[in-house]
N, C-alpha and C. Protein backbone atom coordinates (compact mmCIF):
# COMPACT_ATOMS: atom_id res chain seq x y z
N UNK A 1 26.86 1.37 29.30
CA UNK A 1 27.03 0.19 28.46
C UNK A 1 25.82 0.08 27.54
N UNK A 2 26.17 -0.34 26.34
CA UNK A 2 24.74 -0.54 24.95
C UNK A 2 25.22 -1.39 24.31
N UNK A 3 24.00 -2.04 24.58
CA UNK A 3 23.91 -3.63 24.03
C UNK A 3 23.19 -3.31 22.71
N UNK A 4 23.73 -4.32 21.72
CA UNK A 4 22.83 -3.69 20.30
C UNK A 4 22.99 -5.48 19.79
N UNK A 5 21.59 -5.48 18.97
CA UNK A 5 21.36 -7.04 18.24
C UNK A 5 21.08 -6.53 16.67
N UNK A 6 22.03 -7.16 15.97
CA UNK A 6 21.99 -6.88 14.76
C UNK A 6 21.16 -8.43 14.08
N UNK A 7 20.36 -8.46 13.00
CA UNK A 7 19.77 -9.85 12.41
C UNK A 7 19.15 -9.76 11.09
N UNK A 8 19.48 -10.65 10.54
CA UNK A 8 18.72 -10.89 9.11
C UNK A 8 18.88 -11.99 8.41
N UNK A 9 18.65 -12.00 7.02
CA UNK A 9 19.09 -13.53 6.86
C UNK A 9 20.64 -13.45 6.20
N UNK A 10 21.44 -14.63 6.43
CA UNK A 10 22.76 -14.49 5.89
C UNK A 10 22.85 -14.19 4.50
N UNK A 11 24.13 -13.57 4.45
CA UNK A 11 24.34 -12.64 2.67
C UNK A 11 23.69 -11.22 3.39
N UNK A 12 22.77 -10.51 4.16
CA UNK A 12 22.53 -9.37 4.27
C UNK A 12 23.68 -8.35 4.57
N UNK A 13 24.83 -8.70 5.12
CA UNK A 13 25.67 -8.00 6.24
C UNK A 13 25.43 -7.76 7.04
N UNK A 14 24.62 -8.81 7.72
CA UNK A 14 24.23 -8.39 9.50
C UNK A 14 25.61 -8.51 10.29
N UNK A 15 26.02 -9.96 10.31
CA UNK A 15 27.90 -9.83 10.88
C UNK A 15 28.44 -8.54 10.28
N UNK A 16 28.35 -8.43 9.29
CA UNK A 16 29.84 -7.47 8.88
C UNK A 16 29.46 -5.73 9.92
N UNK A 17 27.77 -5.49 9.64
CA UNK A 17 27.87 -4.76 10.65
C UNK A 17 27.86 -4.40 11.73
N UNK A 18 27.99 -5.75 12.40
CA UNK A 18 28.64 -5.54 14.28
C UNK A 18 29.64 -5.86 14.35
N UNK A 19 30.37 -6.08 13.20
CA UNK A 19 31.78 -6.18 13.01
C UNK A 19 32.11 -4.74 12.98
N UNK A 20 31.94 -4.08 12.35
CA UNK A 20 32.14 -2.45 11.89
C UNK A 20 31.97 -1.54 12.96
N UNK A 21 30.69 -1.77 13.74
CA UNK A 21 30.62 -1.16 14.84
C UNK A 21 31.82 -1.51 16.27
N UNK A 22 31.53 -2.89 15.96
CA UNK A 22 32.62 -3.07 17.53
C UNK A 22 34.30 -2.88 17.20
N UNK A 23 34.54 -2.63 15.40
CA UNK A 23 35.86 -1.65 15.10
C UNK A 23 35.73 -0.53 15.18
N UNK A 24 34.49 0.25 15.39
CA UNK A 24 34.55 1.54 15.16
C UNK A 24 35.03 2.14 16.83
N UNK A 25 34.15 1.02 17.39
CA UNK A 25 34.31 1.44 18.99
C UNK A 25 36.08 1.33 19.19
N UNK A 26 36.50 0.28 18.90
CA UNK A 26 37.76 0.28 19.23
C UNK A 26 38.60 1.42 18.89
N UNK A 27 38.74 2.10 17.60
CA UNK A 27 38.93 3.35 17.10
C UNK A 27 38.67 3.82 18.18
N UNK A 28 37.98 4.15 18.90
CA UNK A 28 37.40 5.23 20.07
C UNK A 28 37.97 4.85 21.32
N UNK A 29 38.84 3.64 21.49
CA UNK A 29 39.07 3.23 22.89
C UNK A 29 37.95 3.06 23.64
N UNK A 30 37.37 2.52 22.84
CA UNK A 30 36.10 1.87 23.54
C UNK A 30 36.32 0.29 23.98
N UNK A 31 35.34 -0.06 25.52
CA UNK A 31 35.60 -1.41 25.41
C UNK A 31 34.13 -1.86 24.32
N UNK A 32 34.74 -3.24 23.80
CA UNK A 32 33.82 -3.57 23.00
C UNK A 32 33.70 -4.96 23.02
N UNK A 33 32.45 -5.47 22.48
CA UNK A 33 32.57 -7.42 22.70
C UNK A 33 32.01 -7.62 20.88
N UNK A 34 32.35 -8.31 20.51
CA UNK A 34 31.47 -8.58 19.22
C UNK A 34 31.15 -10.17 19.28
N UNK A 35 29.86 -10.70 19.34
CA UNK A 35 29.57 -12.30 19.56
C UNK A 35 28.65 -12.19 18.51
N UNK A 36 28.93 -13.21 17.55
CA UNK A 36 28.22 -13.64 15.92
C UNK A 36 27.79 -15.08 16.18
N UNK A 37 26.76 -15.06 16.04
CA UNK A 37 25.84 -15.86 15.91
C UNK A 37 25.19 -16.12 14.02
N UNK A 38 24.98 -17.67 13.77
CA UNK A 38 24.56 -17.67 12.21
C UNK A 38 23.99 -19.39 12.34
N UNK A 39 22.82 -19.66 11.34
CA UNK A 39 22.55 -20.97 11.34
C UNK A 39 23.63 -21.50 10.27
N UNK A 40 22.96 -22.92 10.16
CA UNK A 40 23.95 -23.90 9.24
C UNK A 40 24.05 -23.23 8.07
N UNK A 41 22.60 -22.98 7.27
CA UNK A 41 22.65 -22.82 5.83
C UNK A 41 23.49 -21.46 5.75
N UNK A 42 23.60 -20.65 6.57
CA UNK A 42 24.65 -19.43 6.43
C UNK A 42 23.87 -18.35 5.38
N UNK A 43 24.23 -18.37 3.92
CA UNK A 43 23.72 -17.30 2.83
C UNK A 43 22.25 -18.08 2.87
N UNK A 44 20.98 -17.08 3.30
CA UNK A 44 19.96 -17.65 3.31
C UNK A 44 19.25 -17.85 4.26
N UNK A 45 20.08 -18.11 5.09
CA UNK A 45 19.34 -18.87 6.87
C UNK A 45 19.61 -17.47 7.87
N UNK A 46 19.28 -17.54 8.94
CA UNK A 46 19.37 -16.50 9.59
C UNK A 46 20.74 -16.82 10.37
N UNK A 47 20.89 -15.26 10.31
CA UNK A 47 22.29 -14.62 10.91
C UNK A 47 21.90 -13.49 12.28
N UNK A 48 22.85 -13.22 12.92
CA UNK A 48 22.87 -12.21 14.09
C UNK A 48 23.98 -11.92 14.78
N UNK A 49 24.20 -11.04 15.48
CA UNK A 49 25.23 -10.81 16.24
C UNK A 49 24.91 -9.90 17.20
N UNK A 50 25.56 -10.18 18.30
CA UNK A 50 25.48 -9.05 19.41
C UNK A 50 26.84 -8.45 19.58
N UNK A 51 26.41 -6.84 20.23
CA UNK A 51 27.94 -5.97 20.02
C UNK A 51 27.01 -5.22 21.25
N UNK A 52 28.27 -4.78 22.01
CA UNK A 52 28.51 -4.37 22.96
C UNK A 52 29.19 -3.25 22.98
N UNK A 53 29.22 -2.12 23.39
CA UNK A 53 30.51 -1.03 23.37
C UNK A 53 29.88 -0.46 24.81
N UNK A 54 30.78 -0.15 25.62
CA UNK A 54 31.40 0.55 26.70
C UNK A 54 32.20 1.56 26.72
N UNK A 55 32.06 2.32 27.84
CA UNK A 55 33.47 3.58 28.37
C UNK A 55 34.34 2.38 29.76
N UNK A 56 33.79 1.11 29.96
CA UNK A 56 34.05 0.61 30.88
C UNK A 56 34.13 -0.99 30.32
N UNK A 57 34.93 -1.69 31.39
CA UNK A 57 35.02 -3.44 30.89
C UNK A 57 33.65 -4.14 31.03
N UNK A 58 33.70 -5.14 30.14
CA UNK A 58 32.59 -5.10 29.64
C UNK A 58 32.70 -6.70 30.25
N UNK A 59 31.68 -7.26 31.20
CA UNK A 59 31.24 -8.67 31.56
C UNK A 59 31.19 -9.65 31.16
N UNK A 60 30.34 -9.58 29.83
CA UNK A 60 29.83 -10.67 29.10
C UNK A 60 29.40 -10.00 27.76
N UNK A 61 29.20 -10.77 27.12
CA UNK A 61 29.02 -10.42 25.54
C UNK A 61 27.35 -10.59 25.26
N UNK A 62 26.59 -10.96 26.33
CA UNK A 62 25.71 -11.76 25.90
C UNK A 62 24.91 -10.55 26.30
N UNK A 63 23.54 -10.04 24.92
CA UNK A 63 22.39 -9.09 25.32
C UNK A 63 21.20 -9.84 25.37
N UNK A 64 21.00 -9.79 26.56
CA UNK A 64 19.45 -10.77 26.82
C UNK A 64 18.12 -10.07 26.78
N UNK A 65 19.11 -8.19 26.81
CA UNK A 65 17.67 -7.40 26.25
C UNK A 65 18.38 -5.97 25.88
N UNK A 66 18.62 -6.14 24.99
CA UNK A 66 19.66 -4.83 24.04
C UNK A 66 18.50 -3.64 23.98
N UNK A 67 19.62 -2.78 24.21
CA UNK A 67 19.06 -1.45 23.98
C UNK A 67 18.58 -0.91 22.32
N UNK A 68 19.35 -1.30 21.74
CA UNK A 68 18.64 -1.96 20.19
C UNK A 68 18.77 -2.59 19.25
N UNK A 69 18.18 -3.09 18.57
CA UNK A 69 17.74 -4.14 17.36
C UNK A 69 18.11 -3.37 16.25
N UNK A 70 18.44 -3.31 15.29
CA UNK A 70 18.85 -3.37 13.69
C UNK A 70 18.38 -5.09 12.86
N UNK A 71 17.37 -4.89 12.73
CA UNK A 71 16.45 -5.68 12.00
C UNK A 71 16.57 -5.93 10.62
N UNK A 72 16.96 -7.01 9.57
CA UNK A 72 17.02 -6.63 8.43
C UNK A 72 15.62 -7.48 7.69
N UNK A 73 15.19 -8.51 8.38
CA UNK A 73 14.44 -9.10 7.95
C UNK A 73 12.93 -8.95 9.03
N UNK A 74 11.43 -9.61 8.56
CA UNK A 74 10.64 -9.85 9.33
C UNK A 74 11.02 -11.01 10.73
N UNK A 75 11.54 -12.04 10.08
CA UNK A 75 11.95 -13.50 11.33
C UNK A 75 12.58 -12.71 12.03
N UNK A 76 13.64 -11.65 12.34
CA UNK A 76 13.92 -11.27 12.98
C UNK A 76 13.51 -10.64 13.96
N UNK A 77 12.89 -9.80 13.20
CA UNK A 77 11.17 -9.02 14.01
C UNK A 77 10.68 -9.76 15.00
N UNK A 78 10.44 -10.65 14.32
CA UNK A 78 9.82 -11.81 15.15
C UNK A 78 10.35 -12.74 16.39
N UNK A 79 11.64 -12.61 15.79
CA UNK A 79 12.27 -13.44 17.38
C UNK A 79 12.78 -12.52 18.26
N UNK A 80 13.16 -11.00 17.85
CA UNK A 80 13.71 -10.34 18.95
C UNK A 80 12.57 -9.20 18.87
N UNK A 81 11.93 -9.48 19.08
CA UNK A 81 10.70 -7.64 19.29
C UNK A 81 10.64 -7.65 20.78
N UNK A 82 10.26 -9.25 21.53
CA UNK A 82 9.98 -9.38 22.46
C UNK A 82 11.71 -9.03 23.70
N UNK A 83 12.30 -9.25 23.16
CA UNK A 83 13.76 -9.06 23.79
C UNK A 83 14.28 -7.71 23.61
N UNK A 84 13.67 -6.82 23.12
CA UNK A 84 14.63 -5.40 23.20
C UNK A 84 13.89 -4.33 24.97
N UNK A 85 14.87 -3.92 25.00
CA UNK A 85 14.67 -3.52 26.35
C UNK A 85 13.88 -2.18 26.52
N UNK A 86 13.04 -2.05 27.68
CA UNK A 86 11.91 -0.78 27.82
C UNK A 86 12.69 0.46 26.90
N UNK A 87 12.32 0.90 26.26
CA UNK A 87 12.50 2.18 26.38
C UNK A 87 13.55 2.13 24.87
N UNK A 88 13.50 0.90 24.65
CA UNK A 88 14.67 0.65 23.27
C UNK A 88 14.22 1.48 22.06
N UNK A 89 15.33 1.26 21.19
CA UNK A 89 14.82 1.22 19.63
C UNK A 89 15.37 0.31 18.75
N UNK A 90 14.04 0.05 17.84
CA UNK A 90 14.72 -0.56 17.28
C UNK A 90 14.28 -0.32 15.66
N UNK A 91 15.75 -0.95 14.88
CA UNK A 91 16.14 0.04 13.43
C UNK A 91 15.34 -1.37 12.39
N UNK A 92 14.47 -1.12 11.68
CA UNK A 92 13.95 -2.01 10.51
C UNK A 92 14.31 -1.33 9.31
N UNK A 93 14.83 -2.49 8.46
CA UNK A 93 15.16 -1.94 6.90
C UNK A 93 13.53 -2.45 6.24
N UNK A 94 12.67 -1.28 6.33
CA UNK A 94 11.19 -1.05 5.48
C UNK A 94 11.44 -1.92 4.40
N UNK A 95 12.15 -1.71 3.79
CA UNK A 95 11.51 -2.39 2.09
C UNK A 95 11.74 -4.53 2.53
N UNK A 96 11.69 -4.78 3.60
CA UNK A 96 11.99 -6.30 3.66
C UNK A 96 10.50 -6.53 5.14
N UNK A 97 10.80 -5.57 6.16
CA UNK A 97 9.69 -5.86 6.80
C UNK A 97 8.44 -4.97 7.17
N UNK A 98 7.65 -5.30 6.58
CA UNK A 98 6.17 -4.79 6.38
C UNK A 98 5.38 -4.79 8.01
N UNK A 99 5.55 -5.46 8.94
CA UNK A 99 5.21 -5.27 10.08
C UNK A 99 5.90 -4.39 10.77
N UNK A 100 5.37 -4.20 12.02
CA UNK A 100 5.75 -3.04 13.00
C UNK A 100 5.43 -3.90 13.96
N UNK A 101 6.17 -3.26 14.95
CA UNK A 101 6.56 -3.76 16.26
C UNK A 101 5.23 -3.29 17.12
N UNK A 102 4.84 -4.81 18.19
CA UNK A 102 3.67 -4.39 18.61
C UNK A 102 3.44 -3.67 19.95
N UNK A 103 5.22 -3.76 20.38
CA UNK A 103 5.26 -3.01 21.73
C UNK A 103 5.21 -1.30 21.23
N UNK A 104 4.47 -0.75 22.46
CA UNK A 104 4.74 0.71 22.36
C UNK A 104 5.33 1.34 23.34
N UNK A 105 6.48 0.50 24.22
CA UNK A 105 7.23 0.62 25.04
C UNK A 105 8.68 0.88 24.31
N UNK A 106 9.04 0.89 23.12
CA UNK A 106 9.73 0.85 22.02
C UNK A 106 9.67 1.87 20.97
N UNK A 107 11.33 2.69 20.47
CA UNK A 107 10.70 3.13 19.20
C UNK A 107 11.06 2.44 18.07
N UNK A 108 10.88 3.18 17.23
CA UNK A 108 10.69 2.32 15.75
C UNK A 108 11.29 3.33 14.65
N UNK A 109 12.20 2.93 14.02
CA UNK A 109 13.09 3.69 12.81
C UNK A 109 13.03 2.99 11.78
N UNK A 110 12.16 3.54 10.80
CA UNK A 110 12.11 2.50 9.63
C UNK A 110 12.95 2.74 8.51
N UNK A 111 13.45 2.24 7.60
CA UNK A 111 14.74 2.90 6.95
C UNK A 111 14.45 1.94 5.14
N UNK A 112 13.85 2.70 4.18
CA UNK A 112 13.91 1.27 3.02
C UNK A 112 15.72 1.26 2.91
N UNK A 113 16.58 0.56 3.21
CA UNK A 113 18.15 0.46 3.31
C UNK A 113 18.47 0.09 1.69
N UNK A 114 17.45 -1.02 1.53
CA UNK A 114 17.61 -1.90 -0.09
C UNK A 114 17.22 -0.66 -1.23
N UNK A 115 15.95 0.05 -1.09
CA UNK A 115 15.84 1.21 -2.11
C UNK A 115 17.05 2.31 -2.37
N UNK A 116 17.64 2.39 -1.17
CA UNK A 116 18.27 3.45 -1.04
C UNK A 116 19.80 2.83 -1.60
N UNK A 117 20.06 1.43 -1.31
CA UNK A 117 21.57 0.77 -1.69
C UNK A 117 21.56 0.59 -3.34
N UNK A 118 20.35 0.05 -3.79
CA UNK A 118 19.98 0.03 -5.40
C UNK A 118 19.96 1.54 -5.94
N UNK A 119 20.08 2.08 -5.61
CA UNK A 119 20.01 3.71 -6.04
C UNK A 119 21.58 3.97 -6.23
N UNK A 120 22.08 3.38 -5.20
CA UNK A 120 23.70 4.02 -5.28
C UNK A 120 24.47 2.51 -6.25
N UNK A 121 23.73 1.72 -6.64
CA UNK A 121 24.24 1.29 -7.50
C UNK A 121 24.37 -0.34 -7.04
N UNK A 122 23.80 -0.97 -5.50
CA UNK A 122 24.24 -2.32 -5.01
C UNK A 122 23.40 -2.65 -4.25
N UNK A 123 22.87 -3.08 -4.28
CA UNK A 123 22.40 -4.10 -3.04
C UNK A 123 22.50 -4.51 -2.21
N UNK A 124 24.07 -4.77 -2.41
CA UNK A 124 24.93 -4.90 -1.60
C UNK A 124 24.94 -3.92 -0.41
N UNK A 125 24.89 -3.03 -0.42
CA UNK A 125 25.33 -1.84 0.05
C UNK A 125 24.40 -1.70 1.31
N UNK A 126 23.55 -2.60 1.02
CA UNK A 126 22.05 -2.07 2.05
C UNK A 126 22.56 -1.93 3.52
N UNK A 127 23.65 -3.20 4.07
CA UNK A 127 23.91 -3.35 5.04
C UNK A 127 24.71 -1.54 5.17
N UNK A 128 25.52 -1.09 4.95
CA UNK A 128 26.19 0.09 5.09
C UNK A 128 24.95 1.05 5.62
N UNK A 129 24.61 1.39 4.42
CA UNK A 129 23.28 2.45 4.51
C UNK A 129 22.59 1.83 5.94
N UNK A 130 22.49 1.10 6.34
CA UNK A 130 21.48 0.89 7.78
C UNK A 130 22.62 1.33 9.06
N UNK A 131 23.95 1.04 8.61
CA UNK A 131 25.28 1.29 9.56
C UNK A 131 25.27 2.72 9.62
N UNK A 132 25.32 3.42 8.70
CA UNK A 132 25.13 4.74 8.84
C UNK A 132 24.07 5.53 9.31
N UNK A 133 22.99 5.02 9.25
CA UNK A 133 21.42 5.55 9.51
C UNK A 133 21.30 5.26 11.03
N UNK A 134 22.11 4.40 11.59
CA UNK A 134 22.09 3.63 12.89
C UNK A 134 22.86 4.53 14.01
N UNK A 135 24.10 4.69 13.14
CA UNK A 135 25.23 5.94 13.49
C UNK A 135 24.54 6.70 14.19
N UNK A 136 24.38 7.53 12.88
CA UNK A 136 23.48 9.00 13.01
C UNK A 136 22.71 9.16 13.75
N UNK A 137 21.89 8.18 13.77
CA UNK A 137 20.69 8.27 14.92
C UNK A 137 21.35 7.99 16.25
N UNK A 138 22.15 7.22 16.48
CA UNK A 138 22.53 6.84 17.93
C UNK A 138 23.71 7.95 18.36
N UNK A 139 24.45 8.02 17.92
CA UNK A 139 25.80 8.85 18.25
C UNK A 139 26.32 7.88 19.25
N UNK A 140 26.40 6.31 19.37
CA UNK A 140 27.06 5.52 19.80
C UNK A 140 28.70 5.60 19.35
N UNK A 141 28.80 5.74 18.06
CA UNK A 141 30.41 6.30 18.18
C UNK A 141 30.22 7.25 16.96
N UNK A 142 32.13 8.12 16.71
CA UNK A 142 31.40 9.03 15.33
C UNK A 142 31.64 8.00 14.31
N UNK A 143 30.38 8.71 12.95
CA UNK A 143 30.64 8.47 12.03
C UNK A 143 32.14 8.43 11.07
N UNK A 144 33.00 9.25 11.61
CA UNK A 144 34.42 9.10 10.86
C UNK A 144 35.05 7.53 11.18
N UNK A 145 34.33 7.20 12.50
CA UNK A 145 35.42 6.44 13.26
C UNK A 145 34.55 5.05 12.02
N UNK A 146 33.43 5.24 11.62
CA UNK A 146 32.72 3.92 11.13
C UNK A 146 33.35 3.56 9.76
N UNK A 147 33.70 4.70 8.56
CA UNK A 147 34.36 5.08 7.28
C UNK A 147 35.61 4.33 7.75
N UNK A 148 36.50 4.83 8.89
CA UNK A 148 37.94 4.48 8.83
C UNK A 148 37.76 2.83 9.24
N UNK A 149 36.96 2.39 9.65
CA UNK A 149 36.63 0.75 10.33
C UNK A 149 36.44 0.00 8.57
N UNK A 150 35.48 0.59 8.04
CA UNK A 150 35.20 0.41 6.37
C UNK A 150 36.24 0.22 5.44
N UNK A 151 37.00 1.30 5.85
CA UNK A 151 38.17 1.25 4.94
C UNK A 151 39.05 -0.19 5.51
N UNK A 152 39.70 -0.05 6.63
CA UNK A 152 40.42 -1.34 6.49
C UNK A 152 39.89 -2.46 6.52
N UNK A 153 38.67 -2.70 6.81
CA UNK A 153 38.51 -3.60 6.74
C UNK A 153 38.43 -4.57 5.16
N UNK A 154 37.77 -3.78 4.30
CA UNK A 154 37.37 -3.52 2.69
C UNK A 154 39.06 -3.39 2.18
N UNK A 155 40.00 -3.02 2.51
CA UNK A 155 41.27 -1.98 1.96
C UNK A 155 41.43 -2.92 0.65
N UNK A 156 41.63 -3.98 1.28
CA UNK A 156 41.80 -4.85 -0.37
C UNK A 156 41.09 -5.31 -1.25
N UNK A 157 39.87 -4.58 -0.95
CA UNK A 157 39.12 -4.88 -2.15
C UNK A 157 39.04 -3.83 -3.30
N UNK A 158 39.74 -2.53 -2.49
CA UNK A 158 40.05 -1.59 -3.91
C UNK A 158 39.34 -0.71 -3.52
N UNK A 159 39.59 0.32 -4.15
CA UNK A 159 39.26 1.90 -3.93
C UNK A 159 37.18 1.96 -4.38
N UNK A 160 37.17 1.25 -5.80
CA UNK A 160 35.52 0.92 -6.02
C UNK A 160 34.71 0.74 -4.49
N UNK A 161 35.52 -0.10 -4.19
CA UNK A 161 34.41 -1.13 -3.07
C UNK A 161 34.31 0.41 -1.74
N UNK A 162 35.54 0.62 -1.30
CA UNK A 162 35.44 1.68 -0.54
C UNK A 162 34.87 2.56 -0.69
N UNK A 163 34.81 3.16 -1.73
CA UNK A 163 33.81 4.25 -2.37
C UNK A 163 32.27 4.16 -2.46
N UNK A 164 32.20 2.75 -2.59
CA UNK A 164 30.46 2.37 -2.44
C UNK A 164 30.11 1.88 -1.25
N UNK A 165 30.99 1.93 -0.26
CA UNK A 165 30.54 1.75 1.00
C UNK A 165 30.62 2.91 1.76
N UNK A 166 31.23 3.97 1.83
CA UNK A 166 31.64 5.10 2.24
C UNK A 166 30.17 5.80 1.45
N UNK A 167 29.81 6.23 0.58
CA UNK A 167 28.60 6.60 -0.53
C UNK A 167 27.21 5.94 0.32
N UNK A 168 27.22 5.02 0.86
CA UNK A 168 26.13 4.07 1.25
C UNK A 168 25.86 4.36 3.03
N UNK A 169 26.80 4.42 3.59
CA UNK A 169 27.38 4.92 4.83
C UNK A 169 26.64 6.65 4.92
N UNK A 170 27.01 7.57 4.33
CA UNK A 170 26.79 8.41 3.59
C UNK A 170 25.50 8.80 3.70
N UNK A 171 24.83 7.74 3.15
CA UNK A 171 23.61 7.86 2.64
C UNK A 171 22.51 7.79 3.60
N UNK A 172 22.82 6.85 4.12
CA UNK A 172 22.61 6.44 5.65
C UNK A 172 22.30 7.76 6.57
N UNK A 173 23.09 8.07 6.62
CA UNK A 173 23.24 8.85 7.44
C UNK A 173 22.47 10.41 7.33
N UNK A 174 22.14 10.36 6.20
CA UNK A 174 21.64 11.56 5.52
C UNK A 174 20.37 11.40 5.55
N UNK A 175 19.82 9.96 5.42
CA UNK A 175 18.27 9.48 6.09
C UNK A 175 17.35 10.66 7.09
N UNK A 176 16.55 10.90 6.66
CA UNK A 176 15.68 11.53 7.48
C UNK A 176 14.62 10.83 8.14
N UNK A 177 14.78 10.49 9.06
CA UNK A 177 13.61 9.30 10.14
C UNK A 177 12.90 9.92 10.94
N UNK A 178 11.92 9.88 11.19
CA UNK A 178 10.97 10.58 11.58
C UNK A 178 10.90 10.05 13.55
């Protein structure tokens, strides 16, 4: 079982990507939990979600110390550094948080997600590019299964939108992290 905490501030795509993941798992016949968490102000205020995927039924939704973090902001840093579990990792999008994690019980994947989404043309996109970079690095499920989760979920927003998320995904994934 892998517990994963996704966070940043709302408008990043922190939901959309433990949304993506806990479709991708399903693709896989995976069990999966997806629990979204967001303050009032929503675009702006901080957002999070916990996702869960299993080969087995899954208890509770709740990670009280996830195997890893996908970080989009510093506050996030900040409220979950102390909550990721021995031996975790956890994923920071570089170009937003300038600190590092002070445990060294932990690793650390730094990713600029925003340099790399403005390159392919969005900003938008940043959230993808960290979905893919996250992928890759974990082999929590495949990457095909994350594209086909993308696609329907996106389907009606048109072939553009799919293409720059699939491109960003992509990109992600092609990340070289040290």
């Amino acid at each position: 079982m892998t517990k994963i905490i996704f966070s940043g501030f709302g408008g990043q795509g922190v939901l959309m990507m433990g949304y993506v993941l806990a479709t991708s798992g399903m693709y896989e016949d995976k069990h999966v939990t997806y629990l979204p968490s967001y303050g009032a102000e929503v675009r702006g205020g901080t957002a999070n979600c916990t996702v869960t995927v299993s080969d087995e039924p899954i208890a509770s939704p709740v990670a009280s110390f996830p195997d890893f973090a996908v970080l989009m902001n510093t506050p996030s840093l900040m409220k979950f550094e102390g909550r990721i579990k021995t031996g975790g990792t956890v994923f920071l999008n570089s170009d937003l948080v300038e600190l590092r994690p002070k445990r060294s019980d932990i690793q650390v994947v730094a990713i600029p997600v925003n340099t790399i989404a403005v390159k392919l043309g969005s900003i938008r996109g940043a959230n993808m590019v960290m979905i893919g970079a996250f992928i890759q690095k974990t082999g929590l499920v495949a990457l095909k299964s994350v594209v086909k989760s993308v696609k329907s979920i996106f389907e009606t927003k048109g072939a553009k939108v799919h293409k720059m998320n699939r491109a960003a995904i992509q990109e992600g994934a092609a990340f070289k992290t040290v």
